[in-house]
N, C-alpha and C. Protein backbone atom coordinates (compact mmCIF):
# COMPACT_ATOMS: atom_id res chain seq x y z
N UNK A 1 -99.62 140.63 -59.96
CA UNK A 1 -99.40 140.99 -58.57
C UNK A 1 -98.10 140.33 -58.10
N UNK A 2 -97.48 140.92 -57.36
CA UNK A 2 -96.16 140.16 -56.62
C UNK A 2 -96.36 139.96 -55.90
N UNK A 3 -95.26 138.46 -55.52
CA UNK A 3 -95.36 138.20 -54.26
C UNK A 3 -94.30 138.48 -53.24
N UNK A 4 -95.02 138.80 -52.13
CA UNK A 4 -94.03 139.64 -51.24
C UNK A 4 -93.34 137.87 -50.06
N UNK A 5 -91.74 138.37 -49.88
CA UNK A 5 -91.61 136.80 -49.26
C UNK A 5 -91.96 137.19 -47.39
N UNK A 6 -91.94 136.02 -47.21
CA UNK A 6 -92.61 135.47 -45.89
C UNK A 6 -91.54 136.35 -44.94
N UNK A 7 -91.98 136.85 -43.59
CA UNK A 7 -91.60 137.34 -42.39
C UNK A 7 -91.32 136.72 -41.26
N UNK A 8 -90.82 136.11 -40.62
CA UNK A 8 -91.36 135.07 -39.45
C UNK A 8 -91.96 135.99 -38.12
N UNK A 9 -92.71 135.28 -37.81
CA UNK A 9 -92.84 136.60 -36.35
C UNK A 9 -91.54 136.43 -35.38
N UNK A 10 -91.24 137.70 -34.71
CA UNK A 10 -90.31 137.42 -33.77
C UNK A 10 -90.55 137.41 -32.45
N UNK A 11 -90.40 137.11 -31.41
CA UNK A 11 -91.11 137.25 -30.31
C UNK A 11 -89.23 137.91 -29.29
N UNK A 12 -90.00 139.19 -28.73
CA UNK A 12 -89.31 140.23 -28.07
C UNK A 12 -90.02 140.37 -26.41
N UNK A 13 -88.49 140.28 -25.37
CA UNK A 13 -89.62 140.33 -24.20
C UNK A 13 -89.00 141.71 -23.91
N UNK A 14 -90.29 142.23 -23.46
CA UNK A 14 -90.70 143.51 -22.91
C UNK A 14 -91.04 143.53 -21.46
N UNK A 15 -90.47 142.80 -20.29
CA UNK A 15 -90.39 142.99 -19.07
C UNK A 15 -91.07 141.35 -18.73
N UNK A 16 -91.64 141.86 -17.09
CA UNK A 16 -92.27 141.23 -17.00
C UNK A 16 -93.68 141.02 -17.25
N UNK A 17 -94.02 139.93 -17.52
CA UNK A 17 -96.19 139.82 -17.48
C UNK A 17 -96.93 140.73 -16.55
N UNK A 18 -96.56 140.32 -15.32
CA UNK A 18 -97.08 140.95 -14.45
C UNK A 18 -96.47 142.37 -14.37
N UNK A 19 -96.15 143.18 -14.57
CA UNK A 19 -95.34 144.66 -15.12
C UNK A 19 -96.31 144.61 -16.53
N UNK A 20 -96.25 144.16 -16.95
CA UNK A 20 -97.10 145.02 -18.51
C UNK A 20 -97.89 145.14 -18.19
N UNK A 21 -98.56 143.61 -18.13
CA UNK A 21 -100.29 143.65 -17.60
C UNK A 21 -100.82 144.32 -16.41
N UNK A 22 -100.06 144.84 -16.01
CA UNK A 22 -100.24 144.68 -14.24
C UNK A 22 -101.24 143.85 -13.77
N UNK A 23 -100.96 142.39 -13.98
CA UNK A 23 -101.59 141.72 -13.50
C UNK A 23 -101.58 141.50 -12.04
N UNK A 24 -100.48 141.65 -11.40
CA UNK A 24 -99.71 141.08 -11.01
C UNK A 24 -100.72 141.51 -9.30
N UNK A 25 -101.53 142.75 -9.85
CA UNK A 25 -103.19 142.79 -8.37
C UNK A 25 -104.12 142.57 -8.69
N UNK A 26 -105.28 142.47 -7.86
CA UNK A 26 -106.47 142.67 -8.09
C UNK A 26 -106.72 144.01 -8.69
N UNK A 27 -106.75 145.30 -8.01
CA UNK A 27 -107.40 146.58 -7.88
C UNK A 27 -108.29 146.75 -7.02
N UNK A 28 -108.75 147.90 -7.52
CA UNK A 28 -109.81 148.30 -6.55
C UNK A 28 -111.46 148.65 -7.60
N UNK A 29 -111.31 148.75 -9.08
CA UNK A 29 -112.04 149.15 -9.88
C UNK A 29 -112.22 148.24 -10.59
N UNK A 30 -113.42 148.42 -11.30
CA UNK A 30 -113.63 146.75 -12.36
C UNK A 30 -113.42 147.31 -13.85
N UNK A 31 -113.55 146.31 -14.41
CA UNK A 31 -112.94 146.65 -16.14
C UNK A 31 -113.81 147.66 -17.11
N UNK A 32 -113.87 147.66 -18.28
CA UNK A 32 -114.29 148.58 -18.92
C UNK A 32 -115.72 148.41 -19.68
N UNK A 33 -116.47 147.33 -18.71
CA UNK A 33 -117.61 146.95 -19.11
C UNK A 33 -118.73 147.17 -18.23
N UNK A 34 -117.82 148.38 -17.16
CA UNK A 34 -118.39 148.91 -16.36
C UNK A 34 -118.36 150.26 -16.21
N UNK A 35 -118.79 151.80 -15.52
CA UNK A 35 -118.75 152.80 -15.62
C UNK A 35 -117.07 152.77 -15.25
N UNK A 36 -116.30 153.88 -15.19
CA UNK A 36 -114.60 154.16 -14.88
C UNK A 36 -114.68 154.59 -13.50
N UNK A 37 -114.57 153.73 -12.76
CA UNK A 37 -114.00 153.59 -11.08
C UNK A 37 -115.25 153.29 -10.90
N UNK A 38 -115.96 152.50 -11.12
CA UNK A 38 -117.04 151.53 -10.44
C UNK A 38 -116.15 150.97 -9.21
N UNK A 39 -116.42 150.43 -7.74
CA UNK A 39 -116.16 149.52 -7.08
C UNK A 39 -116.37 148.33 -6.98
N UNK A 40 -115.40 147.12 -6.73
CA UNK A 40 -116.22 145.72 -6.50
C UNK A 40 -117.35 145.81 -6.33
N UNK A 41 -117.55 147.02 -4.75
CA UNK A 41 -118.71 146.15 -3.66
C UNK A 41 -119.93 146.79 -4.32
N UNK A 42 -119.72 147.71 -5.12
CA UNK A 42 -121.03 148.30 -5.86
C UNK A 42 -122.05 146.90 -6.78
N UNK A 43 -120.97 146.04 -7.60
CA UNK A 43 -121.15 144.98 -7.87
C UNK A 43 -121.78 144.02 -7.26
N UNK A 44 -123.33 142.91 -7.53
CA UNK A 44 -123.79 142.07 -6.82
C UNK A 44 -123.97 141.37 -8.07
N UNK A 45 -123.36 139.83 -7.41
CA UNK A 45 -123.30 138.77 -8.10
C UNK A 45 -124.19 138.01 -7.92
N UNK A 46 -124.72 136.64 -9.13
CA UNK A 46 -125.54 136.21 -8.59
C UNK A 46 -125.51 134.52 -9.31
């Protein structure tokens, strides 16, 4: 088998965090561990 030589990772920026992620709000819908456009207030915490 050969060995293949080492790569380094490179690290490339692609905007901002908040622009990719759109972190950068809350929303209005919760994540994907919920139905697609669930609301907060449908949500009760406890």
């Amino acid at each position: 088998m050969t060995k293949v030589a080492y790569e380094a990772p490179v690290l490339r920026a692609h905007g901002k965090v908040e622009a990719v992620t759109k972190g950068g709000t809350t929303g209005t819908s919760l994540d994907a561990a919920f139905p697609v456009g669930t609301p907060f207030s449908d949500v009760t915490l406890s």
